[in-house]
N, C-alpha and C. Protein backbone atom coordinates (compact mmCIF):
# COMPACT_ATOMS: atom_id res chain seq x y z
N UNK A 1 -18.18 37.33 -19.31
CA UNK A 1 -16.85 36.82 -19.05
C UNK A 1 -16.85 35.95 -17.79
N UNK A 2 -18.03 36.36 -16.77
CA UNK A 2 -17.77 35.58 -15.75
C UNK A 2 -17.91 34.07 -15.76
N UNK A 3 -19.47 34.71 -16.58
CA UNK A 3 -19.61 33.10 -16.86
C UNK A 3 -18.98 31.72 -17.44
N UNK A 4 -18.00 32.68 -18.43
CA UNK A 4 -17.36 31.65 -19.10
C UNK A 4 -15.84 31.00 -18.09
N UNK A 5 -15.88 32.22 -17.48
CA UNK A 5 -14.66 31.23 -16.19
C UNK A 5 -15.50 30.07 -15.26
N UNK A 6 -16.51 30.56 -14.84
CA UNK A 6 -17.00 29.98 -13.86
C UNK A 6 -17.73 28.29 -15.11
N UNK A 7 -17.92 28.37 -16.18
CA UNK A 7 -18.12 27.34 -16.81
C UNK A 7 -16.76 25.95 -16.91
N UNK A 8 -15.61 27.00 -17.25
CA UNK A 8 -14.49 26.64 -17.10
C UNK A 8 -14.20 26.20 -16.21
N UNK A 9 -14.00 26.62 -14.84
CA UNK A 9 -13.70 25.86 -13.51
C UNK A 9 -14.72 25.01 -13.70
N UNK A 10 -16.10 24.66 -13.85
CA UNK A 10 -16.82 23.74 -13.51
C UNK A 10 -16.17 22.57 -14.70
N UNK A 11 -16.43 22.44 -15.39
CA UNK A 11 -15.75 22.00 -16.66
C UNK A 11 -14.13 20.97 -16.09
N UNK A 12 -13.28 21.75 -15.72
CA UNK A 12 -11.91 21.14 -14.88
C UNK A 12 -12.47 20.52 -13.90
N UNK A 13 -13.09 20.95 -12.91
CA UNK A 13 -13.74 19.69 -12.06
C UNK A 13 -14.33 18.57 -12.39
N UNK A 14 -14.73 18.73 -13.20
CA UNK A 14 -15.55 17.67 -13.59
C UNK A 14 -14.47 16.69 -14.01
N UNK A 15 -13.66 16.77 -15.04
CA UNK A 15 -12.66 16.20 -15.84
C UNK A 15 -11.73 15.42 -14.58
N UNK A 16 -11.66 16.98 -13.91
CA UNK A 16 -10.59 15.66 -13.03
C UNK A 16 -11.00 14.76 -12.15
N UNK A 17 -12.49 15.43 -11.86
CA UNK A 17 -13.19 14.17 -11.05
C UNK A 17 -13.52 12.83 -11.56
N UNK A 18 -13.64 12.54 -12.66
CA UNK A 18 -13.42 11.54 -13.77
C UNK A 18 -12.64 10.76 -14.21
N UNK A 19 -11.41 11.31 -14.04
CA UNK A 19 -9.77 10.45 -14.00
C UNK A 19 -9.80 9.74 -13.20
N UNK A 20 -8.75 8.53 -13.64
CA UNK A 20 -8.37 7.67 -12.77
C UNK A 20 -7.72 7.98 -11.89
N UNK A 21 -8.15 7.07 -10.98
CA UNK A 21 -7.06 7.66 -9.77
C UNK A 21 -5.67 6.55 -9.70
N UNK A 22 -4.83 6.80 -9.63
CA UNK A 22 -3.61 5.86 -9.28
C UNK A 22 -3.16 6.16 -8.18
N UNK A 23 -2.86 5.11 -7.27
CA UNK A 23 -2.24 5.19 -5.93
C UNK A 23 -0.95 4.68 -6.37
N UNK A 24 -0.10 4.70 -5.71
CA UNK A 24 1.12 3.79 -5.42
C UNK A 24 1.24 3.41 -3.71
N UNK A 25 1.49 2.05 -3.68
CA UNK A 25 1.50 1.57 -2.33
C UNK A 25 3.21 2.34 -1.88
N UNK A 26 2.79 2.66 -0.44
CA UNK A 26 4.61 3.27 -0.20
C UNK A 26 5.05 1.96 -0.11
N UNK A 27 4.32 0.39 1.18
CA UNK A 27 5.40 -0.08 1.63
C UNK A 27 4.60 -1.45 1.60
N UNK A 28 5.16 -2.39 0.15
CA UNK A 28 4.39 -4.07 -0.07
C UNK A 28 4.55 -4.36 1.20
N UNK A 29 3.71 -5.25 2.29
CA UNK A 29 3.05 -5.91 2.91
C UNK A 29 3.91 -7.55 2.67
N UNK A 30 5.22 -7.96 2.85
CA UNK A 30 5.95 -9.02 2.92
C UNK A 30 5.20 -10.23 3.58
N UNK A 31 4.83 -11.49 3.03
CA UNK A 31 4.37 -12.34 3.54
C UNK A 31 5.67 -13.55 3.60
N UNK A 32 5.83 -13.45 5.53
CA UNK A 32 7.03 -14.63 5.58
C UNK A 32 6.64 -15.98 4.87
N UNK A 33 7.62 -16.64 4.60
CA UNK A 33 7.28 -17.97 4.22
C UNK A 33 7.59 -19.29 5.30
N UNK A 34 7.33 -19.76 5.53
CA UNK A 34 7.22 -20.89 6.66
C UNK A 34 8.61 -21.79 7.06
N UNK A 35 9.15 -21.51 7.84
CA UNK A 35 10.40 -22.09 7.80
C UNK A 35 10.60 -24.02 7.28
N UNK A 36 11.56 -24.22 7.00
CA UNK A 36 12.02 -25.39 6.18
C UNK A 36 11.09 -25.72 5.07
N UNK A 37 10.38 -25.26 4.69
CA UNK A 37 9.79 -25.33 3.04
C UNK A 37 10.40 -24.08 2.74
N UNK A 38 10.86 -24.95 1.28
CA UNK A 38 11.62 -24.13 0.25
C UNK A 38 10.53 -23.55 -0.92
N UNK A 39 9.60 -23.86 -0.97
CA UNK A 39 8.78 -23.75 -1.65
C UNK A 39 7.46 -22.77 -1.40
N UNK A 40 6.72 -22.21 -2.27
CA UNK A 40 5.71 -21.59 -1.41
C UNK A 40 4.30 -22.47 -1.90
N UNK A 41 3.52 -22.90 -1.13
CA UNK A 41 2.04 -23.66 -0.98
C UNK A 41 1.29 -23.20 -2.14
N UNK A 42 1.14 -24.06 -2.85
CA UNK A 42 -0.06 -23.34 -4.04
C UNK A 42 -1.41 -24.56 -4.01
N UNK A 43 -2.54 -23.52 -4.16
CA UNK A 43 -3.84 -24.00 -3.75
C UNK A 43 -3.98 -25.03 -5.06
N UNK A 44 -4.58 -26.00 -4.76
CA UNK A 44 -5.07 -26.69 -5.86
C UNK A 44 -6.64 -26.06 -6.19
N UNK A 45 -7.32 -26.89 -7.47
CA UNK A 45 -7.94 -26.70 -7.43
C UNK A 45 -9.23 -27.05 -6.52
N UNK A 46 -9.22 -28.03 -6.07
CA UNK A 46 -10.22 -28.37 -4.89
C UNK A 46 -10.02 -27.54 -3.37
N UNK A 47 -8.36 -27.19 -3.52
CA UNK A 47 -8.04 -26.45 -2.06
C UNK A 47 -9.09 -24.92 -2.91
N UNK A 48 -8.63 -24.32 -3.62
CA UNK A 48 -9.58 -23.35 -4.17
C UNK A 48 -11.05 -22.76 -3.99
N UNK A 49 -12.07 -23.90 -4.42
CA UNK A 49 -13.28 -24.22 -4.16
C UNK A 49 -13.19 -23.95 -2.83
N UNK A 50 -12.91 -24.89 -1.77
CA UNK A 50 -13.02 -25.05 -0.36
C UNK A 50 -12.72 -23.83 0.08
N UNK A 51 -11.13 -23.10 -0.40
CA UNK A 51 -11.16 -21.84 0.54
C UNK A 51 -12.37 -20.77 -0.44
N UNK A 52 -13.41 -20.92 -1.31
CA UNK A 52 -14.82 -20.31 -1.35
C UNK A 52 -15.70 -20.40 -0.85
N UNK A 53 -16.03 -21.93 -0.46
CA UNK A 53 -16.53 -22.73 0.20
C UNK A 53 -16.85 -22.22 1.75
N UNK A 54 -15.47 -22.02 2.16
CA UNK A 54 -14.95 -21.66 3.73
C UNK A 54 -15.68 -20.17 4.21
N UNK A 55 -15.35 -19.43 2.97
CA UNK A 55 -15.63 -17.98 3.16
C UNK A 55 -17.01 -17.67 3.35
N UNK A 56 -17.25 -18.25 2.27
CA UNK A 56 -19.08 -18.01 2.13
C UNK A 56 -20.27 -18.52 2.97
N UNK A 57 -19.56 -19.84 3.22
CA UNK A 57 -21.12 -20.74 4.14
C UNK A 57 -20.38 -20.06 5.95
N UNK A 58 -19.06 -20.40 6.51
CA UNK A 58 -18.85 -20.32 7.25
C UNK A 58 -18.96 -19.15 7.91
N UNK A 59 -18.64 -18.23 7.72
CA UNK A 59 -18.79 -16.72 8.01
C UNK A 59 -19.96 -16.12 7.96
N UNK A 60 -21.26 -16.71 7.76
CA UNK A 60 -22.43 -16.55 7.88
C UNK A 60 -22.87 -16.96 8.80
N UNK A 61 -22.43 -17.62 10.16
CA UNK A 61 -22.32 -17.54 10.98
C UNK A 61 -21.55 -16.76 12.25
N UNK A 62 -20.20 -16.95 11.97
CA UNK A 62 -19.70 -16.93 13.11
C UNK A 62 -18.19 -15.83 12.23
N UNK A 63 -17.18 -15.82 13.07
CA UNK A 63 -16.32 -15.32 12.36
C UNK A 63 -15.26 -16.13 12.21
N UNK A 64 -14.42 -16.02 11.05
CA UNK A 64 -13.56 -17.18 9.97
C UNK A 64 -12.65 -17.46 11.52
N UNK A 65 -11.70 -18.96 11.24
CA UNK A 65 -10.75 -18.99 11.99
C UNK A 65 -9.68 -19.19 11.23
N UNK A 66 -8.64 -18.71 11.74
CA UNK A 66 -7.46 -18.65 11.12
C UNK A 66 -7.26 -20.28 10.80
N UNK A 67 -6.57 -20.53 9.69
CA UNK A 67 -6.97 -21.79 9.43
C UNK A 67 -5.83 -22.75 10.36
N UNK A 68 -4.60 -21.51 10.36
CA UNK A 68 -3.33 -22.48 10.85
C UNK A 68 -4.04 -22.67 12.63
N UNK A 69 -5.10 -22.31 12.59
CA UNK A 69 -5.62 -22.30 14.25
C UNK A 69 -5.57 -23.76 14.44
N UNK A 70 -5.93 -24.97 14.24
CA UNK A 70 -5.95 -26.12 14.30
C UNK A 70 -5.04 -27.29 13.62
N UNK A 71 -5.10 -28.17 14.07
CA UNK A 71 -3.81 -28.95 12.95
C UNK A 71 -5.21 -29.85 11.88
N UNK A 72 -4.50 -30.61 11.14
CA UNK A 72 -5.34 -31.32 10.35
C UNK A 72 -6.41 -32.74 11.01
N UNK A 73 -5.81 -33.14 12.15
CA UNK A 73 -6.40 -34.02 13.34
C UNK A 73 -7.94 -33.38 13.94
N UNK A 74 -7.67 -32.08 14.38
CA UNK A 74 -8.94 -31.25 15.08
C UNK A 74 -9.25 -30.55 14.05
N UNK A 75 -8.99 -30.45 12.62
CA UNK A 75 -9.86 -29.50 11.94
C UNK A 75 -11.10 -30.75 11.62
N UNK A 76 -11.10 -31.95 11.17
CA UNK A 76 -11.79 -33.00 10.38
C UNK A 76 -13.19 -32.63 11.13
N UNK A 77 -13.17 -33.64 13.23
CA UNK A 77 -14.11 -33.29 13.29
C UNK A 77 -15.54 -31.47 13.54
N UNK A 78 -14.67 -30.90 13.64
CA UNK A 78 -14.88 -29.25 13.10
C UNK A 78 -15.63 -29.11 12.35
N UNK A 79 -15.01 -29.14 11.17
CA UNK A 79 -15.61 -29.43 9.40
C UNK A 79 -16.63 -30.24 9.53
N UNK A 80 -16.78 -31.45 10.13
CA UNK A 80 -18.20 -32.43 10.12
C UNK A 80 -18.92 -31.78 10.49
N UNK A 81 -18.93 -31.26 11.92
CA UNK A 81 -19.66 -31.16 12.64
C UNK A 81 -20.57 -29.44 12.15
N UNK A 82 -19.30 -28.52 11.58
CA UNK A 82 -20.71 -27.39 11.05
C UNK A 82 -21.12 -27.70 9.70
N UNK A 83 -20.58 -28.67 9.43
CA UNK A 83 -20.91 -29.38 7.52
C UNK A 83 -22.57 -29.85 7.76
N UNK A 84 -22.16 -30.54 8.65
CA UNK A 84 -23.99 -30.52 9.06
C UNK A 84 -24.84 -29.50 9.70
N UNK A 85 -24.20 -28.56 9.79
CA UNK A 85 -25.07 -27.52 10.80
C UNK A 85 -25.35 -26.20 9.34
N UNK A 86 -24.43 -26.14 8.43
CA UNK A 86 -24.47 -25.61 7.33
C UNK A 86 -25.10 -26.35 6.50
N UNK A 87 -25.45 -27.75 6.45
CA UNK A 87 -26.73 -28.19 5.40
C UNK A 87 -25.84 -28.41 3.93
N UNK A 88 -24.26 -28.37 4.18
CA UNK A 88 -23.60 -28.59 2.93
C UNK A 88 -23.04 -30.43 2.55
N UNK A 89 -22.76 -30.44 1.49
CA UNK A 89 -22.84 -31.42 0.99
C UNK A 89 -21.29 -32.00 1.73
N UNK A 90 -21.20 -33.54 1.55
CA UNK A 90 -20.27 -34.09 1.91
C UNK A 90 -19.05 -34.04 1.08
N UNK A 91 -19.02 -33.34 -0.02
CA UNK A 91 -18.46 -33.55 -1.51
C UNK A 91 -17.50 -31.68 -0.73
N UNK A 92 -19.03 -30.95 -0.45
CA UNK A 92 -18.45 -29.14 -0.10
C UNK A 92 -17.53 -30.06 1.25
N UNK A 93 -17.82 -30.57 1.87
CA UNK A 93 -17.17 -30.34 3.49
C UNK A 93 -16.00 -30.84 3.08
N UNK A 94 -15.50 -32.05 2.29
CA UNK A 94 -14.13 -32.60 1.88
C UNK A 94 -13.27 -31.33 1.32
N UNK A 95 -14.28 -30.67 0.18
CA UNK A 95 -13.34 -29.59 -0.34
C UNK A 95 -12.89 -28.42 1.02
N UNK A 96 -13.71 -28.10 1.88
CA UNK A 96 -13.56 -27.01 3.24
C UNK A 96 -12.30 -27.85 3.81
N UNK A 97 -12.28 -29.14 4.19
CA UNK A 97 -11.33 -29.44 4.64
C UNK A 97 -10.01 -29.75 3.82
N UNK A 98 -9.96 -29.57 2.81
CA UNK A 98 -8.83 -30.08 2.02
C UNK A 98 -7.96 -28.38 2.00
N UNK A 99 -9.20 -27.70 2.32
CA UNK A 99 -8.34 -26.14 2.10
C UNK A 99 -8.04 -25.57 3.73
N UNK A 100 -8.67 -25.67 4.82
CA UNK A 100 -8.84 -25.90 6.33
C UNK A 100 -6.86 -26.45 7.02
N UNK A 101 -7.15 -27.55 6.24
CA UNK A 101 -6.29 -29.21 6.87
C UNK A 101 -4.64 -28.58 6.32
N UNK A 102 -4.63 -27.97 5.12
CA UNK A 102 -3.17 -27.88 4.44
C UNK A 102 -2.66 -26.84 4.42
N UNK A 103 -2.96 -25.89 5.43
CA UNK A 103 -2.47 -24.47 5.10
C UNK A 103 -1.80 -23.91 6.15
């Protein structure tokens, strides 16, 4: 008899260790939207690429910068300048900056 409880409890553990788990978030994470645009920014596809682009080559160095850190004037030479230090193409650095420059 023991055994068959103690099979049993093992048995329920197992099962429920196996289920999915579902969370529910208590409290969404509101992202303001930027004053006087009515609209919210959607990536194109080249802004897309670039913010992959951004993540992957750049951060293998150093750590990401917030993109709104610079305006579109001081991001360009930025982007040149580790576009060559990253060994990426002139085609990748347009896309880094097209996603960099507009956000």
């Amino acid at each position: 008899m023991k055994l068959k409880i103690t099979l049993l409890a093992i048995l329920s553990l197992f099962i429920y260790s196996c289920a999915t788990k579902s969370s529910v978030p208590t409290e969404v994470a509101k992202k303001e939207e930027p004053k006087g645009l009515p609209f919210a920014r959607v990536l194109t596809s080249e802004m897309a690429e670039g913010k992959i682009l951004y993540e992957n080559n750049c951060n293998k160095c150093h750590e990401l910068y917030d993109t709104k850190a610079f305006s579109a004037e001081k991001w360009k030479p930025i982007v040149e300048d580790m576009r060559k230090k990253a060994e990426l193409s002139e085609a990748d650095g347009s896309k880094i900056f097209s996603y960099v420059a507009m956000q």
